[in-house]
C-alpha atoms as a PDB file:
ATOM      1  CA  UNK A   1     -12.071 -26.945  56.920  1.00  0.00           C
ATOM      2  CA  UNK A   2     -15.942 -26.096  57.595  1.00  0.00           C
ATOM      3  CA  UNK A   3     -15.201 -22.165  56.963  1.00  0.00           C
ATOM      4  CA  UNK A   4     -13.362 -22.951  53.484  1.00  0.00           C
ATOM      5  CA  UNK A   5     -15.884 -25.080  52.042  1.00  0.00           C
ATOM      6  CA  UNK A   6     -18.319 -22.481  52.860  1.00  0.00           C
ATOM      7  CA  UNK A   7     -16.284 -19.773  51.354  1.00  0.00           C
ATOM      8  CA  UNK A   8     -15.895 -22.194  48.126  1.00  0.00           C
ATOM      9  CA  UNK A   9     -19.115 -22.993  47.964  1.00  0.00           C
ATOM     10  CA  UNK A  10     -20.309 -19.203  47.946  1.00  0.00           C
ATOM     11  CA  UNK A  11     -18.136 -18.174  45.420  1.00  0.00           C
ATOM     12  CA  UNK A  12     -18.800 -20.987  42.879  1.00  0.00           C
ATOM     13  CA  UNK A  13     -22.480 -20.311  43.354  1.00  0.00           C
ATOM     14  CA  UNK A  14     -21.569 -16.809  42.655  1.00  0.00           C
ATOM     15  CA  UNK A  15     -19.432 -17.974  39.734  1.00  0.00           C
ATOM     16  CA  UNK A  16     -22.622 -19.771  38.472  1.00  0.00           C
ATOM     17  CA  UNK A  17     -24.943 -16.824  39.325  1.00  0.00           C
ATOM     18  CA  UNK A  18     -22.701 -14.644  36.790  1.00  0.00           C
ATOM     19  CA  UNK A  19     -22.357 -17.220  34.016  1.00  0.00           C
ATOM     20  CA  UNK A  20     -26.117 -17.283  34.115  1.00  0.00           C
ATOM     21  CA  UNK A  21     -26.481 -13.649  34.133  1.00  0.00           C
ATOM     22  CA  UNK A  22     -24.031 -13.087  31.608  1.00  0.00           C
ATOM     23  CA  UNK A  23     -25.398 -15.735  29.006  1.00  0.00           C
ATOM     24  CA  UNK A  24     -29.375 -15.783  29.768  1.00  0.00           C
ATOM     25  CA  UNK A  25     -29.654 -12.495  31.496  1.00  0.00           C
ATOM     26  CA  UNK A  26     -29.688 -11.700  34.950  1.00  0.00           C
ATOM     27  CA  UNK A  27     -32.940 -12.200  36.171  1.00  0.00           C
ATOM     28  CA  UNK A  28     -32.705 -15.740  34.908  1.00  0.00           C
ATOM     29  CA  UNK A  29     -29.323 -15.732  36.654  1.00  0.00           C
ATOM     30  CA  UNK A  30     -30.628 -14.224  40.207  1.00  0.00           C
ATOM     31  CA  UNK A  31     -33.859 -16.712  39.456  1.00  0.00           C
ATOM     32  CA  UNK A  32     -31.641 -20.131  39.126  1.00  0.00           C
ATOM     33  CA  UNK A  33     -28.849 -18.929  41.905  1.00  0.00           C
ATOM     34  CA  UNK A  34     -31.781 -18.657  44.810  1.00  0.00           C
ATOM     35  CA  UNK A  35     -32.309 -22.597  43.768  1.00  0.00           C
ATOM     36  CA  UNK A  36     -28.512 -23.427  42.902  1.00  0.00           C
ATOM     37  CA  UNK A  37     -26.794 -21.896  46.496  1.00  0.00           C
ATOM     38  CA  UNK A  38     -29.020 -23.815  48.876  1.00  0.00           C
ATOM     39  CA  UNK A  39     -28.132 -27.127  46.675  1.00  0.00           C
ATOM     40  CA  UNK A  40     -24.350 -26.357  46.857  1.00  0.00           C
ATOM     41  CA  UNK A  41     -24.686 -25.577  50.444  1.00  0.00           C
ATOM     42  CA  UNK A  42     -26.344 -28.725  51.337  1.00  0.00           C
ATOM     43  CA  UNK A  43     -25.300 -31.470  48.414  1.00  0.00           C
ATOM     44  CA  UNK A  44     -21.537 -29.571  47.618  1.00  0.00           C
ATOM     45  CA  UNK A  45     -20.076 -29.167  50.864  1.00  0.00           C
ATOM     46  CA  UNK A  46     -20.551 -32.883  52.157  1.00  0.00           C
ATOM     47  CA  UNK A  47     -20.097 -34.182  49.172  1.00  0.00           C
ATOM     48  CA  UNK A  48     -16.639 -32.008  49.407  1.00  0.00           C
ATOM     49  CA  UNK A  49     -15.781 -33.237  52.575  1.00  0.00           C
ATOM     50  CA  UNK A  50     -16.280 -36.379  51.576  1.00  0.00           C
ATOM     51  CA  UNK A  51     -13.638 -35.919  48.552  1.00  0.00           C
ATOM     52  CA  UNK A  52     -11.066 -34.630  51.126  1.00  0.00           C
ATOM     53  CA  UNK A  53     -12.024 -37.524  53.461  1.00  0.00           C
ATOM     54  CA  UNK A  54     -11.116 -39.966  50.589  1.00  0.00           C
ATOM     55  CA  UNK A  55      -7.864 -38.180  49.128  1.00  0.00           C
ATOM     56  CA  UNK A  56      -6.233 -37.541  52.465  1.00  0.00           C
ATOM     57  CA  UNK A  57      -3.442 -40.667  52.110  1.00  0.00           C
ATOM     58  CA  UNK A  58      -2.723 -39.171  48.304  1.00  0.00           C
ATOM     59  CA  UNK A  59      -0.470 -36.046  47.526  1.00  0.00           C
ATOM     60  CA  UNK A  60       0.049 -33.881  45.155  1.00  0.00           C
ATOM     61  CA  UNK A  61      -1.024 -34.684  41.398  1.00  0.00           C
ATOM     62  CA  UNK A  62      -2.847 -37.368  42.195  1.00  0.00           C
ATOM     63  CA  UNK A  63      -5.100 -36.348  44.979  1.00  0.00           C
ATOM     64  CA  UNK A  64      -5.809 -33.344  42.132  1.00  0.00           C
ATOM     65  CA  UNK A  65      -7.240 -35.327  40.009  1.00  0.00           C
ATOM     66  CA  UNK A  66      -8.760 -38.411  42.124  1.00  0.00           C
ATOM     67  CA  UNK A  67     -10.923 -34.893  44.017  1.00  0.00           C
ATOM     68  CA  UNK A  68     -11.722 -33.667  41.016  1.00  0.00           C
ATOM     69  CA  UNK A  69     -12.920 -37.338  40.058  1.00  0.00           C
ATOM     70  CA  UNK A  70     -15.019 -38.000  42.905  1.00  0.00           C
ATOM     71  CA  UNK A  71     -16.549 -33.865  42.910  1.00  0.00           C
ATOM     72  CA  UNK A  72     -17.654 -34.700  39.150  1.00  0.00           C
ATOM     73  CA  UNK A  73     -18.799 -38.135  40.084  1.00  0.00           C
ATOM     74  CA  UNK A  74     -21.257 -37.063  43.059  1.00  0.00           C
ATOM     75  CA  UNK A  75     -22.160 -34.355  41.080  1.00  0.00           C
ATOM     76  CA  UNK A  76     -23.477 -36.749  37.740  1.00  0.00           C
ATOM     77  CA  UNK A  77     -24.881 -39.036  40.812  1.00  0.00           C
ATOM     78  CA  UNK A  78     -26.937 -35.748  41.856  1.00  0.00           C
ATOM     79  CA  UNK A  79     -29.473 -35.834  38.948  1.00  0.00           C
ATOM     80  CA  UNK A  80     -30.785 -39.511  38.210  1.00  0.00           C
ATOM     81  CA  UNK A  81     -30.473 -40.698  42.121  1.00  0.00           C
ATOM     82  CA  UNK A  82     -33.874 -38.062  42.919  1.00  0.00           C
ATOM     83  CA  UNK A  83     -35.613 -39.202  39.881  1.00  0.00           C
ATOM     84  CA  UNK A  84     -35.209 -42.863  41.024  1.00  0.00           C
ATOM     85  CA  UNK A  85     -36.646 -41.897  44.712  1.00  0.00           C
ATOM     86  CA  UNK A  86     -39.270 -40.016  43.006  1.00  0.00           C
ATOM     87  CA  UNK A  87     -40.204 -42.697  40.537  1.00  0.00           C
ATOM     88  CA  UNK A  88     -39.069 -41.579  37.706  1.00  0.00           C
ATOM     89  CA  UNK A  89     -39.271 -43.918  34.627  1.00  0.00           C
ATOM     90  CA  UNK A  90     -35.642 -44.945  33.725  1.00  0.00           C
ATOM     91  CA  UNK A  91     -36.795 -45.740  30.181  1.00  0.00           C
ATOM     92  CA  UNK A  92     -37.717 -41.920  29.668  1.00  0.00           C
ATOM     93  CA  UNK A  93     -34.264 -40.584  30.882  1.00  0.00           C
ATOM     94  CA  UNK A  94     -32.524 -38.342  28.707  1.00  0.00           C
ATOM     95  CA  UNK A  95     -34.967 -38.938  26.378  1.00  0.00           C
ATOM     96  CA  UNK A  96     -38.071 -35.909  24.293  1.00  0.00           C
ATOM     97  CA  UNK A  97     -38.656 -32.639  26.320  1.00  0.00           C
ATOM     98  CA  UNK A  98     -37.674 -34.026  29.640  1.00  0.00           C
ATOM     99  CA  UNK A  99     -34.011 -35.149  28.171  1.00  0.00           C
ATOM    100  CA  UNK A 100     -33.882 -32.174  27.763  1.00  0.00           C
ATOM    101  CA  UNK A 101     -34.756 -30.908  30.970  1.00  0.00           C
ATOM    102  CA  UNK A 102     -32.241 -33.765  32.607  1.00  0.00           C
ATOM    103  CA  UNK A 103     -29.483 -32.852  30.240  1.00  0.00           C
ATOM    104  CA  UNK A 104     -29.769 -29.018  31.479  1.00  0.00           C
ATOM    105  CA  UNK A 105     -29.414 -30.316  35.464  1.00  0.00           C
ATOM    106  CA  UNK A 106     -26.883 -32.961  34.228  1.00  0.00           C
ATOM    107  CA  UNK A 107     -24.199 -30.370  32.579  1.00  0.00           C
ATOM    108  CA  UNK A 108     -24.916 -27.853  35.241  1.00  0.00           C
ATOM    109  CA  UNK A 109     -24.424 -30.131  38.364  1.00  0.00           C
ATOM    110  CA  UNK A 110     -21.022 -30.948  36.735  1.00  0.00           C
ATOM    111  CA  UNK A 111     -19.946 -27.405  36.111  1.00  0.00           C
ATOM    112  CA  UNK A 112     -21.101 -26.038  39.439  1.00  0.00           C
ATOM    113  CA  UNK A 113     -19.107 -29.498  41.163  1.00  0.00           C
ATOM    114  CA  UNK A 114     -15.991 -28.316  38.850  1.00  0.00           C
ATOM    115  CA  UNK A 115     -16.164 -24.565  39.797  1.00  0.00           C
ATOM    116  CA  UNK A 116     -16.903 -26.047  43.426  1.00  0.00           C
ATOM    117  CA  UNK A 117     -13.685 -27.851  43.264  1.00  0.00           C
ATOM    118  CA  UNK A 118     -11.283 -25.297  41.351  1.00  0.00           C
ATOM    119  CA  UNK A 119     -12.257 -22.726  44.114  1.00  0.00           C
ATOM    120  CA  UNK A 120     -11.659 -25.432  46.837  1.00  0.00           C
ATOM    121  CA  UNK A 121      -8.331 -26.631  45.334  1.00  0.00           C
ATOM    122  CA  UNK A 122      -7.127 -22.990  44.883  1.00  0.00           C
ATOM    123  CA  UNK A 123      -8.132 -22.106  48.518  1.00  0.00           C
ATOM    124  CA  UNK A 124      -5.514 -24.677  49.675  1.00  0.00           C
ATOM    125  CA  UNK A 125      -2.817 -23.860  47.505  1.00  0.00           C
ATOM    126  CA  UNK A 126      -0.288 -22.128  49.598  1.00  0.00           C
ATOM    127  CA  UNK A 127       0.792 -19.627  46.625  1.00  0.00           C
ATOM    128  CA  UNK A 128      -2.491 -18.421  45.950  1.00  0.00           C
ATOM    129  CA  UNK A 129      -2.814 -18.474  49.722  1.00  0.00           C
ATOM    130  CA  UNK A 130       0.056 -15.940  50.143  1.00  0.00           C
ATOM    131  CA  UNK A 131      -1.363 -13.959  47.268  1.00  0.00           C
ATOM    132  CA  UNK A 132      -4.362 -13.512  48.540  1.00  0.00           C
ATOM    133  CA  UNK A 133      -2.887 -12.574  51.916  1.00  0.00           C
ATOM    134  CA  UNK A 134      -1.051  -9.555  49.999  1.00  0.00           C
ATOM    135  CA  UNK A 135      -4.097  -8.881  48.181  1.00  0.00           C
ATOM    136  CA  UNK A 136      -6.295  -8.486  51.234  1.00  0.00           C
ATOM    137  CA  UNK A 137      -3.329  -6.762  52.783  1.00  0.00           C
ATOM    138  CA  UNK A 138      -3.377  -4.028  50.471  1.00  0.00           C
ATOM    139  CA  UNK A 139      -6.781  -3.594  50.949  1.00  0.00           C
ATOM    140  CA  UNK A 140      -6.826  -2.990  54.480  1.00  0.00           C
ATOM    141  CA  UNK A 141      -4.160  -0.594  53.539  1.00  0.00           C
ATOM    142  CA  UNK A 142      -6.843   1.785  52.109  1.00  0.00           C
ATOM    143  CA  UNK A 143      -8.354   1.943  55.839  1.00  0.00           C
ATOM    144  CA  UNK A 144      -9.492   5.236  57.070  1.00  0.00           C
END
């Protein structure tokens, strides 16, 4: 379980990586995924395990959606829970230049928790499991 919430937390940091590249530019992209991977790494995958800890007495449908739930929930818990250990002023949230600022973090944290999740939910799906299989299988058939 370890190894596939690596893997999906890699490749929905990469996934962020390019959407920032794509609509800011790529230096801006390379410059926020050396911040965003280490966060997904250490916040994402626990938070993950957490989900699957939670969901493991639901099936199908509803396990879905109750992970995806409890991803986007940690994820919106991510942002105000540092400003309140840092002192933050809860008066000034969301509100002038740093609103701003905690909008930005807010909207991100929930994309990167969805991509986090989509990857993780499609890594356990047995179809795209078998396609991948073939996929990597025809691959390997290009050996030399």
């Amino acid at each position: 379980m370890i190894g596939r919430k690596v893997i999906a937390a890699l490749i929905s940091g990469l996934l962020m990586i390019a959407m920032y590249s794509i609509f800011v530019g790529i230096g801006i992209g390379v410059f926020f995924g050396m911040y965003l991977l280490p966060i997904i790494f250490i916040y994402g995958i626990p938070s993950s395990m957490l989900s699957d800890y939670a969901t493991k007495s639901l099936t199908g449908t509803k396990r879905i959606i109750v992970a995806l739930l409890i991803h986007l929930f940690l994820a919106a818990t991510f942002v105000p829970i540092p400003m309140l250990i840092s002192g933050y002023k809860i008066d000034t949230w969301f509100s002038e230049a740093t609103g701003l600022f905690d909008v930005f973090l807010f909207i991100h944290a929930l994309i990167a928790a969805f991509l986090f999740w989509l990857t993780d939910e499609l890594m356990k799906n047995k179809t795209c499991q078998i396609k991948r299989r073939k996929y990597l299988n025809w691959i390997g058939d290009f050996k030399i």
